[in-house]
C-alpha atoms as a PDB file:
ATOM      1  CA  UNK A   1       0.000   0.000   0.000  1.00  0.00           C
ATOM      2  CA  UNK A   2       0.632   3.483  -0.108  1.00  0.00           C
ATOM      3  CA  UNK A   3       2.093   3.289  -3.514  1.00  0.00           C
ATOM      4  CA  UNK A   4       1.376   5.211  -6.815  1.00  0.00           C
ATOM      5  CA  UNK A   5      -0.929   3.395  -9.347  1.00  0.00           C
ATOM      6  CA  UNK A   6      -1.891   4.779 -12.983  1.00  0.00           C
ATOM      7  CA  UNK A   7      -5.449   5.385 -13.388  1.00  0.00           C
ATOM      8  CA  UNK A   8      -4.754   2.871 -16.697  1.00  0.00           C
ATOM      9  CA  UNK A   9      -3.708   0.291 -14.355  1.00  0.00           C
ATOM     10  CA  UNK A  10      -6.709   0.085 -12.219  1.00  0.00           C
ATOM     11  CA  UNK A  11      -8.925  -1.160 -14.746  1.00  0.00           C
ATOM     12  CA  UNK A  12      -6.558  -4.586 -15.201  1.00  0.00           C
ATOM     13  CA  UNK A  13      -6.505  -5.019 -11.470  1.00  0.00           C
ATOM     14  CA  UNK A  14     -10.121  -4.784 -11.179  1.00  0.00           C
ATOM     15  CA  UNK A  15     -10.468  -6.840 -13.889  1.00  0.00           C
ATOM     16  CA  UNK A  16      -7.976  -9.489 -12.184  1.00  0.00           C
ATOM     17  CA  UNK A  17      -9.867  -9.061  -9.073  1.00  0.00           C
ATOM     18  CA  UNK A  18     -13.308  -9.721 -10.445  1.00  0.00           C
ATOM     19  CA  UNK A  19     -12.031 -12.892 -12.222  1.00  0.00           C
ATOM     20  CA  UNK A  20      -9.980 -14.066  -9.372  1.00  0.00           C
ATOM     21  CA  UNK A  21     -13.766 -15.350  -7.505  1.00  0.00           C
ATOM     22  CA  UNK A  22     -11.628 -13.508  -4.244  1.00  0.00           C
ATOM     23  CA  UNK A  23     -13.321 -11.429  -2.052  1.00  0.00           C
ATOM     24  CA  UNK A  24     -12.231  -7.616  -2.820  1.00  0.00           C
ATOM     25  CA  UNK A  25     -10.125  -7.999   0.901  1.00  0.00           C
ATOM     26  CA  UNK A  26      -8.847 -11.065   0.486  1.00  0.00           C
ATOM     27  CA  UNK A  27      -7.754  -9.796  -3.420  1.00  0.00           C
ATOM     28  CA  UNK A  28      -6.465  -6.425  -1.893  1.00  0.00           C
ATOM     29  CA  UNK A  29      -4.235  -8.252   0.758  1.00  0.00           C
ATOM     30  CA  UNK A  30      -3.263 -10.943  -1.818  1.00  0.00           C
ATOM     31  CA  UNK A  31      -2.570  -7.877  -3.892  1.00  0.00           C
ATOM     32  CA  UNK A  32      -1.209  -5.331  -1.708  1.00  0.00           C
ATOM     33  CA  UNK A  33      -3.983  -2.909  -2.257  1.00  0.00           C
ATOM     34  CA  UNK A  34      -6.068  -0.930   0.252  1.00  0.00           C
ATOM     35  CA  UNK A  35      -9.479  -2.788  -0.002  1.00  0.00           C
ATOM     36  CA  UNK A  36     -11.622   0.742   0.211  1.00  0.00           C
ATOM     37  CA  UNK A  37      -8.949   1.731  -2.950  1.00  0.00           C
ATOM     38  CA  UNK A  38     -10.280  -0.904  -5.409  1.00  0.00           C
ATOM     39  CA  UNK A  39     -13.924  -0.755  -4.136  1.00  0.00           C
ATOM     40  CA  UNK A  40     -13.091   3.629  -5.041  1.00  0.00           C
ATOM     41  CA  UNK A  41     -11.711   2.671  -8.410  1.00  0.00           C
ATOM     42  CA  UNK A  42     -14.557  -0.346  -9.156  1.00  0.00           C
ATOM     43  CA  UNK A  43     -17.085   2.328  -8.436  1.00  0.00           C
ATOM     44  CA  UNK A  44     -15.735   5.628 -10.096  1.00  0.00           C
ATOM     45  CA  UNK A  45     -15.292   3.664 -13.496  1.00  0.00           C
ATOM     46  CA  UNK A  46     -19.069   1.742 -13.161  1.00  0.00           C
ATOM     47  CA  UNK A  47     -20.295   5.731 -12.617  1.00  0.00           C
ATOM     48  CA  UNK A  48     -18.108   6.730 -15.239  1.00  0.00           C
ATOM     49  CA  UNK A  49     -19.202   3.986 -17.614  1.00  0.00           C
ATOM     50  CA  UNK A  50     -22.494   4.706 -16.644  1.00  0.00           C
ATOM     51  CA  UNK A  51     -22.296   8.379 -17.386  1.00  0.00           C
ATOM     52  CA  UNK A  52     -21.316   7.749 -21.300  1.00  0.00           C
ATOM     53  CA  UNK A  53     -17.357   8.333 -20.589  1.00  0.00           C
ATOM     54  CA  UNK A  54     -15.715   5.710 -23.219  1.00  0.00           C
ATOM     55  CA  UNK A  55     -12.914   6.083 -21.943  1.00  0.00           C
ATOM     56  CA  UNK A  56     -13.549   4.417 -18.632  1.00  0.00           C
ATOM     57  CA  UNK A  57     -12.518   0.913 -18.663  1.00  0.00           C
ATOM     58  CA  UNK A  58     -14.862  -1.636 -19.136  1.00  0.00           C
ATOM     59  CA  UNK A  59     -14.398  -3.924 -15.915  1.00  0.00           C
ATOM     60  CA  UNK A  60     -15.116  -7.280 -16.125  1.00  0.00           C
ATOM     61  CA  UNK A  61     -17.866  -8.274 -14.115  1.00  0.00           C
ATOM     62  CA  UNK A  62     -19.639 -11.195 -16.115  1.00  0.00           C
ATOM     63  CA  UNK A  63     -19.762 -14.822 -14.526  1.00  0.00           C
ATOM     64  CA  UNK A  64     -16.874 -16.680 -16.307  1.00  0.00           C
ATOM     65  CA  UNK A  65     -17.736 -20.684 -16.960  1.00  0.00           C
ATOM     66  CA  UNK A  66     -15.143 -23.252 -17.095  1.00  0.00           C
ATOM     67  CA  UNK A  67     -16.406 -26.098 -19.268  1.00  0.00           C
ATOM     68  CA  UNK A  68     -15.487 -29.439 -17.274  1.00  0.00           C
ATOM     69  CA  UNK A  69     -15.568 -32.637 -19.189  1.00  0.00           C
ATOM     70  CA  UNK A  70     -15.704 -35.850 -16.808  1.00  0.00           C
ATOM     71  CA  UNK A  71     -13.287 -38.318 -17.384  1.00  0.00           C
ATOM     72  CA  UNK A  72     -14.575 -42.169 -18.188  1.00  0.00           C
ATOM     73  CA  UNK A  73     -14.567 -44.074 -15.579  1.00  0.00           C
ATOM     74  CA  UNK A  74     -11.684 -46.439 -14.523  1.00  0.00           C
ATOM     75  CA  UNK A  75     -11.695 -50.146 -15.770  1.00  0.00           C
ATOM     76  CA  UNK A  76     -12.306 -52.603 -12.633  1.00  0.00           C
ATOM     77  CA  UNK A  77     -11.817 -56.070 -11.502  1.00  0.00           C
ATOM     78  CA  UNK A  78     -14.264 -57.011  -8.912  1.00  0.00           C
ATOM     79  CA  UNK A  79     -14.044 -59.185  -5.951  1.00  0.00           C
ATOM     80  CA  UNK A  80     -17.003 -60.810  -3.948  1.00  0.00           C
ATOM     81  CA  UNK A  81     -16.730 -62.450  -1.064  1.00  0.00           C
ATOM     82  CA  UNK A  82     -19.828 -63.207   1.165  1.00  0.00           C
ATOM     83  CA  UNK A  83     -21.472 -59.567   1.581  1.00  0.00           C
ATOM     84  CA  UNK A  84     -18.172 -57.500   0.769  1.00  0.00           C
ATOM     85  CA  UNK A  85     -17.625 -56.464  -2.575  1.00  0.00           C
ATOM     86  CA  UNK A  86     -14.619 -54.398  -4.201  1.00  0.00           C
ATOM     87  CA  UNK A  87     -14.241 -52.981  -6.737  1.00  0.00           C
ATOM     88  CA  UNK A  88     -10.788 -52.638  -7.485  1.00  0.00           C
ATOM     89  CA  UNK A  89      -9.062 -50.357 -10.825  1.00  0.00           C
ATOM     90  CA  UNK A  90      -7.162 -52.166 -13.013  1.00  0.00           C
ATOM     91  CA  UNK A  91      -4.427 -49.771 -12.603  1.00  0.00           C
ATOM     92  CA  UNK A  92      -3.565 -50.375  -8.932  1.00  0.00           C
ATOM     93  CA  UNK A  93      -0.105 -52.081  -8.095  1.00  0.00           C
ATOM     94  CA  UNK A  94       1.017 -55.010  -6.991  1.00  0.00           C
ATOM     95  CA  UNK A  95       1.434 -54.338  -3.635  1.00  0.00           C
ATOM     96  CA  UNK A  96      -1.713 -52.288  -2.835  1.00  0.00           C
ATOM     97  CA  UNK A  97      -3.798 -55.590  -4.448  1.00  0.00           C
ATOM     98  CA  UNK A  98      -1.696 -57.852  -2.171  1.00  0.00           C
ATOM     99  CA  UNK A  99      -2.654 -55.748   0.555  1.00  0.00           C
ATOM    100  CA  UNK A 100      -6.481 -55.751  -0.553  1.00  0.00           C
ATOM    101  CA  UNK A 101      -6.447 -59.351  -0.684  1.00  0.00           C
ATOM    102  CA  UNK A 102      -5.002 -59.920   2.692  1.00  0.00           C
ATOM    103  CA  UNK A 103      -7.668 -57.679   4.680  1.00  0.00           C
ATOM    104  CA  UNK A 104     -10.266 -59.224   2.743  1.00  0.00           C
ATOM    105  CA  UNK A 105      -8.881 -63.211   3.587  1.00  0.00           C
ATOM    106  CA  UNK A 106      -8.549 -61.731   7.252  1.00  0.00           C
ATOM    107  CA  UNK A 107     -11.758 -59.987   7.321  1.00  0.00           C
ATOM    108  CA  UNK A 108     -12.713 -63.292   6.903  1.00  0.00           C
END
């Protein structure tokens, strides 16, 4: 804090805030920003915007999506024994079936 920004600058950090999801103090702290400083500057360009002024800059302040795509689901063996069931992936190692296999012949 307490250091000289240009009024062009403001308008990335807001837009860096507002796509961070972070609060505006957890941003300013992250940041090193006064909180009541980027609320200031988020309001005087929204005014300014609002007023006609094309030169304010247009803060981002849309909901951003992030498209997820699931991944298939793992190939497994399975193993039954009385009421217990596992389902084990086809990727797991040596050992960690070993292991498996021992709980379930002492689980009995």
């Amino acid at each position: 804090m307490g250091r000289h920004i240009p009024r062009e600058q403001w308008g990335l950090r807001i837009d860096a805030w507002k796509a961070s999801g972070l609060s505006a103090n957890e941003f300013a702290e992250q940041d090193n920003l006064g909180e009541s400083t980027l609320h200031s500057w988020n309001t005087k360009f929204r005014r300014e915007r609002q007023r006609g002024n094309r030169k304010a800059p247009v803060v981002a302040n849309e909901t951003k999506f992030i498209e997820l795509k699931p991944e298939p689901p793992a190939q497994t063996n399975e193993i039954q024994r009385g009421e217990l069931s596992l389902k084990i992936p086809t990727s797991c190692s040596k050992d960690t079936l070993k292991a498996l296999l021992a709980l379930v012949r002492e689980l009995g």
